[in-house]
C-alpha atoms as a PDB file:
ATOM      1  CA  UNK A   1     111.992  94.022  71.399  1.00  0.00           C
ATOM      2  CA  UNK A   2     111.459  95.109  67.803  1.00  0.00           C
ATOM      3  CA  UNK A   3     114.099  92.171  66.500  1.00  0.00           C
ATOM      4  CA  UNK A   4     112.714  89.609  68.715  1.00  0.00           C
ATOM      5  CA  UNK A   5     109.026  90.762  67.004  1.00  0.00           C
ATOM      6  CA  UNK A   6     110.561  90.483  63.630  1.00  0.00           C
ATOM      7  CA  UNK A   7     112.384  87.213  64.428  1.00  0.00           C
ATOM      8  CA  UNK A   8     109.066  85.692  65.638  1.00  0.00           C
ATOM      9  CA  UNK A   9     106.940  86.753  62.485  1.00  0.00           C
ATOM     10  CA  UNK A  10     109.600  85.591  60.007  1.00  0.00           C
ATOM     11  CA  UNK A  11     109.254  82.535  61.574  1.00  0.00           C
ATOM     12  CA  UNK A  12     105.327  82.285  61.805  1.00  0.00           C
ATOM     13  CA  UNK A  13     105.722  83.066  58.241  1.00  0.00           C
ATOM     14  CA  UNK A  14     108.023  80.337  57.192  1.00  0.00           C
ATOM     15  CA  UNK A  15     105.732  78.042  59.094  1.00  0.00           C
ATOM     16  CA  UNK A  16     102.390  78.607  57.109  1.00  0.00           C
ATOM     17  CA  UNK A  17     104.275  78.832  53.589  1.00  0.00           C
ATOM     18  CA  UNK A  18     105.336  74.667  54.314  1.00  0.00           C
ATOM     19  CA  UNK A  19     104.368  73.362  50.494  1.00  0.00           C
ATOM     20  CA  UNK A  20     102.026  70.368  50.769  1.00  0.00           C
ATOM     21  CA  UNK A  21     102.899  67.761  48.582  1.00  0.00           C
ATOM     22  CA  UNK A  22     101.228  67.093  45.256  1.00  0.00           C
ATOM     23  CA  UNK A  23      99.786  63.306  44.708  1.00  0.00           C
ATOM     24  CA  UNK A  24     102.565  62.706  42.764  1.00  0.00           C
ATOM     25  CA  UNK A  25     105.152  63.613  44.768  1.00  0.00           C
ATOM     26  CA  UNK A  26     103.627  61.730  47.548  1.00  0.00           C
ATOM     27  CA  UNK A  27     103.861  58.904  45.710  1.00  0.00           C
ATOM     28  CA  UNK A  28     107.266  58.895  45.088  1.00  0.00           C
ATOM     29  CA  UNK A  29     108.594  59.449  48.716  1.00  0.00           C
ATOM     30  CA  UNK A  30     106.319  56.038  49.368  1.00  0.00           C
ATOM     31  CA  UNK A  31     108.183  53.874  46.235  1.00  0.00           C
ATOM     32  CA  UNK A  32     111.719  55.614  47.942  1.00  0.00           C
ATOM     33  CA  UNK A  33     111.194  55.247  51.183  1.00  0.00           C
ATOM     34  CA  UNK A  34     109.794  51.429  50.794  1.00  0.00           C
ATOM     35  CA  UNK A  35     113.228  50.863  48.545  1.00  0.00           C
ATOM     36  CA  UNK A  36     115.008  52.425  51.200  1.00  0.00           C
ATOM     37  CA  UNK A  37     113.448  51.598  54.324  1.00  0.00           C
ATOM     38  CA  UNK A  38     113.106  54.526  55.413  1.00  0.00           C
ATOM     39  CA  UNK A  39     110.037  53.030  57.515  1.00  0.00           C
ATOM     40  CA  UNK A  40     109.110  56.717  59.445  1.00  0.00           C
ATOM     41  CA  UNK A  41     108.902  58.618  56.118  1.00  0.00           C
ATOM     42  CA  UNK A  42     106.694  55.314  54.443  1.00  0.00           C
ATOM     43  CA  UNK A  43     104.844  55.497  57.691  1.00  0.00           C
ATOM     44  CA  UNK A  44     103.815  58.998  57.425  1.00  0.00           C
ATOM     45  CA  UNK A  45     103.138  59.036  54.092  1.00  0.00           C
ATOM     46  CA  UNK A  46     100.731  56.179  53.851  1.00  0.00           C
ATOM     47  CA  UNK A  47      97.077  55.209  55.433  1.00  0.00           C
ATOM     48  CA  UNK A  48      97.853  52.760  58.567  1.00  0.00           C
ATOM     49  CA  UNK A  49      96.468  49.900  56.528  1.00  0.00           C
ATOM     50  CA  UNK A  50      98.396  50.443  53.282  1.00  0.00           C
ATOM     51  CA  UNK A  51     101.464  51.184  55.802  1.00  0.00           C
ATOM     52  CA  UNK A  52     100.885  47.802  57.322  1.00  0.00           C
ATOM     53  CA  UNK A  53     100.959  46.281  53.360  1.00  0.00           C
ATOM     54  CA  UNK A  54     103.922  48.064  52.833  1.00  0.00           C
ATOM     55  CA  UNK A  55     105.848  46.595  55.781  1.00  0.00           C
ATOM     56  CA  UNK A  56     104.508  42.921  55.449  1.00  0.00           C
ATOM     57  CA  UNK A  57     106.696  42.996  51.796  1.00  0.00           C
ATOM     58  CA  UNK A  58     109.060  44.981  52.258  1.00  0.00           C
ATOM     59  CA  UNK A  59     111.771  42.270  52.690  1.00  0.00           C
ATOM     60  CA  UNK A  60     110.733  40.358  49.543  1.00  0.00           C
ATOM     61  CA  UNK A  61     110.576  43.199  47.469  1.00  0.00           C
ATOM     62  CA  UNK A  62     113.250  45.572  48.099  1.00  0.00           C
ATOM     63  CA  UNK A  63     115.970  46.292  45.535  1.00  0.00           C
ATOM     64  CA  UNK A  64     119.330  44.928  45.908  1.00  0.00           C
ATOM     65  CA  UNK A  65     120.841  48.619  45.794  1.00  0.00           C
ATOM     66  CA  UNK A  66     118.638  51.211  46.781  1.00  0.00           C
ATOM     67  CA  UNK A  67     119.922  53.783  43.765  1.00  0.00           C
ATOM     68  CA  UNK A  68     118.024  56.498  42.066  1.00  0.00           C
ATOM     69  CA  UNK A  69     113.925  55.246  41.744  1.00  0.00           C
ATOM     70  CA  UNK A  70     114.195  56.977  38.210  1.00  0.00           C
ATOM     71  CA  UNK A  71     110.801  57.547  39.230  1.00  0.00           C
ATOM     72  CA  UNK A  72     108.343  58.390  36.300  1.00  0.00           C
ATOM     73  CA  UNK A  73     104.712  59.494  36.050  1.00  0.00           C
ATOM     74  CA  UNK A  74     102.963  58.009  33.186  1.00  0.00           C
ATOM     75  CA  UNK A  75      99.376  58.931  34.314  1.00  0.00           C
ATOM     76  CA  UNK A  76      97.510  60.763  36.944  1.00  0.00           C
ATOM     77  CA  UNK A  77      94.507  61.787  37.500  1.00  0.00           C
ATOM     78  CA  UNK A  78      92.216  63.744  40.342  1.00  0.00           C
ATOM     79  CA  UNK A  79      89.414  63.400  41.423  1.00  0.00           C
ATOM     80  CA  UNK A  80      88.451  65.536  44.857  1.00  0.00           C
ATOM     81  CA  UNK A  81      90.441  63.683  47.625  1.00  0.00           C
ATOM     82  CA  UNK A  82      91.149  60.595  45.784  1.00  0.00           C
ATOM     83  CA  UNK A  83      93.780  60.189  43.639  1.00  0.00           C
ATOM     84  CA  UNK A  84      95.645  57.864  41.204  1.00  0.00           C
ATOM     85  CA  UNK A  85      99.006  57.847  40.100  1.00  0.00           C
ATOM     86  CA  UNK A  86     100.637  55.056  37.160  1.00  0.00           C
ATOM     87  CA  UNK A  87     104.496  55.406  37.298  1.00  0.00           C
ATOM     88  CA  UNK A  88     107.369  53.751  36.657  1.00  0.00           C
ATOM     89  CA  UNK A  89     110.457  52.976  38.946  1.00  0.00           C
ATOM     90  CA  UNK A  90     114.147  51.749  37.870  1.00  0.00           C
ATOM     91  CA  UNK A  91     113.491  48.647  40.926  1.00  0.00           C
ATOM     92  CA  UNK A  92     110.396  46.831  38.840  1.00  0.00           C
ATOM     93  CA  UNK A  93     109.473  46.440  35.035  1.00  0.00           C
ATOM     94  CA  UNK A  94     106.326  46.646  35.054  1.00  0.00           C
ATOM     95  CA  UNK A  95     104.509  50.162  35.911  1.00  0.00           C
ATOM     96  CA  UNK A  96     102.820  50.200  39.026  1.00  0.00           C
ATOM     97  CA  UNK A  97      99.524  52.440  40.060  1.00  0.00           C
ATOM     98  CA  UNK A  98      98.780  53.858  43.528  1.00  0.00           C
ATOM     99  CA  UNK A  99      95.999  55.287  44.944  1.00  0.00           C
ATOM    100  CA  UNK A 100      95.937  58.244  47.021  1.00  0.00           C
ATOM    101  CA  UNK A 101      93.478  59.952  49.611  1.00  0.00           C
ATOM    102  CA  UNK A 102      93.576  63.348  51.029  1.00  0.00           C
ATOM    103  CA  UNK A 103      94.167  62.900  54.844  1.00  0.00           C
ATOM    104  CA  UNK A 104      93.700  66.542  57.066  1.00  0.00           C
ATOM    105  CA  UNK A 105      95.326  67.935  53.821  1.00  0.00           C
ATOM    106  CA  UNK A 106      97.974  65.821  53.065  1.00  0.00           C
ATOM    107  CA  UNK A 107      98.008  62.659  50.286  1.00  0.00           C
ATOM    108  CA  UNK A 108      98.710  59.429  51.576  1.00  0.00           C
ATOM    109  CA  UNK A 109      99.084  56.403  49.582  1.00  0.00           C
ATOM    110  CA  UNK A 110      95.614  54.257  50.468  1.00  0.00           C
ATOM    111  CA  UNK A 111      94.756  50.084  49.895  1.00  0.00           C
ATOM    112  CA  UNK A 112      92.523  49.698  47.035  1.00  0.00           C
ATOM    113  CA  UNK A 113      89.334  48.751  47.673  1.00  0.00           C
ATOM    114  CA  UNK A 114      88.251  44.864  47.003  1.00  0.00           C
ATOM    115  CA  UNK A 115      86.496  45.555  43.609  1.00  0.00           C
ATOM    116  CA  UNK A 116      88.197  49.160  42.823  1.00  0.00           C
ATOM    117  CA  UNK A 117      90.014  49.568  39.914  1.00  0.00           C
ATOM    118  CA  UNK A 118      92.333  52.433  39.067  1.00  0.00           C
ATOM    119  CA  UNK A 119      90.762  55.127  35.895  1.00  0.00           C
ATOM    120  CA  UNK A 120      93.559  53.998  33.845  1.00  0.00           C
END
């Protein structure tokens, strides 16, 4: 009885101490997973509409070899549940920005509103 106790509240523990992902780091399973197609990851790390964005490209855009992103953060910034995140990625030469909203706790890569520009 006493092991099956422990067993159950070692893994209650391990269950609460999951790390959420920082903006950031969010944004950089999106750029792999797109690359990849890794379409389950993409899809759960993205709003439904930026999801369905993602997917209508994702054939035109993907890299030839799916290697290392060299993903790079060149600016970020927070600002309560909205984020924004400038980076740069071994598959394009230009940097690329994406926004981020805080969704039941988690950040999720969001469309850009019609007239919304990123702070940077």
């Amino acid at each position: 009885m006493k092991k099956a106790a422990l067993f159950l509240l070692s893994l209650a523990f391990l269950n609460c101490t999951d790390k959420q992902m920082s903006h950031t780091e969010t944004a950089k399973v999106v750029v792999e997973s797109f690359y990849k197609k890794d379409n389950s990851k993409l899809k759960s790390h993205t709003t439904p509409e930026s999801y369905e964005s993602f997917l209508a490209v994702q054939d035109f855009m993907t890299a030839e070899e799916a290697g290392a992103s060299n993903y790079k953060v060149l600016e970020e910034t927070v600002d309560g549940d909205k984020a924004w995140v400038k980076f740069t990625i071994s598959y394009e030469e230009k940097p690329e920005t994406f926004k981020l909203v805080k969704d039941d706790g988690q950040w999720k890569v969001d469309e850009k509103g019609v007239r919304e520009r990123a702070p940077f």
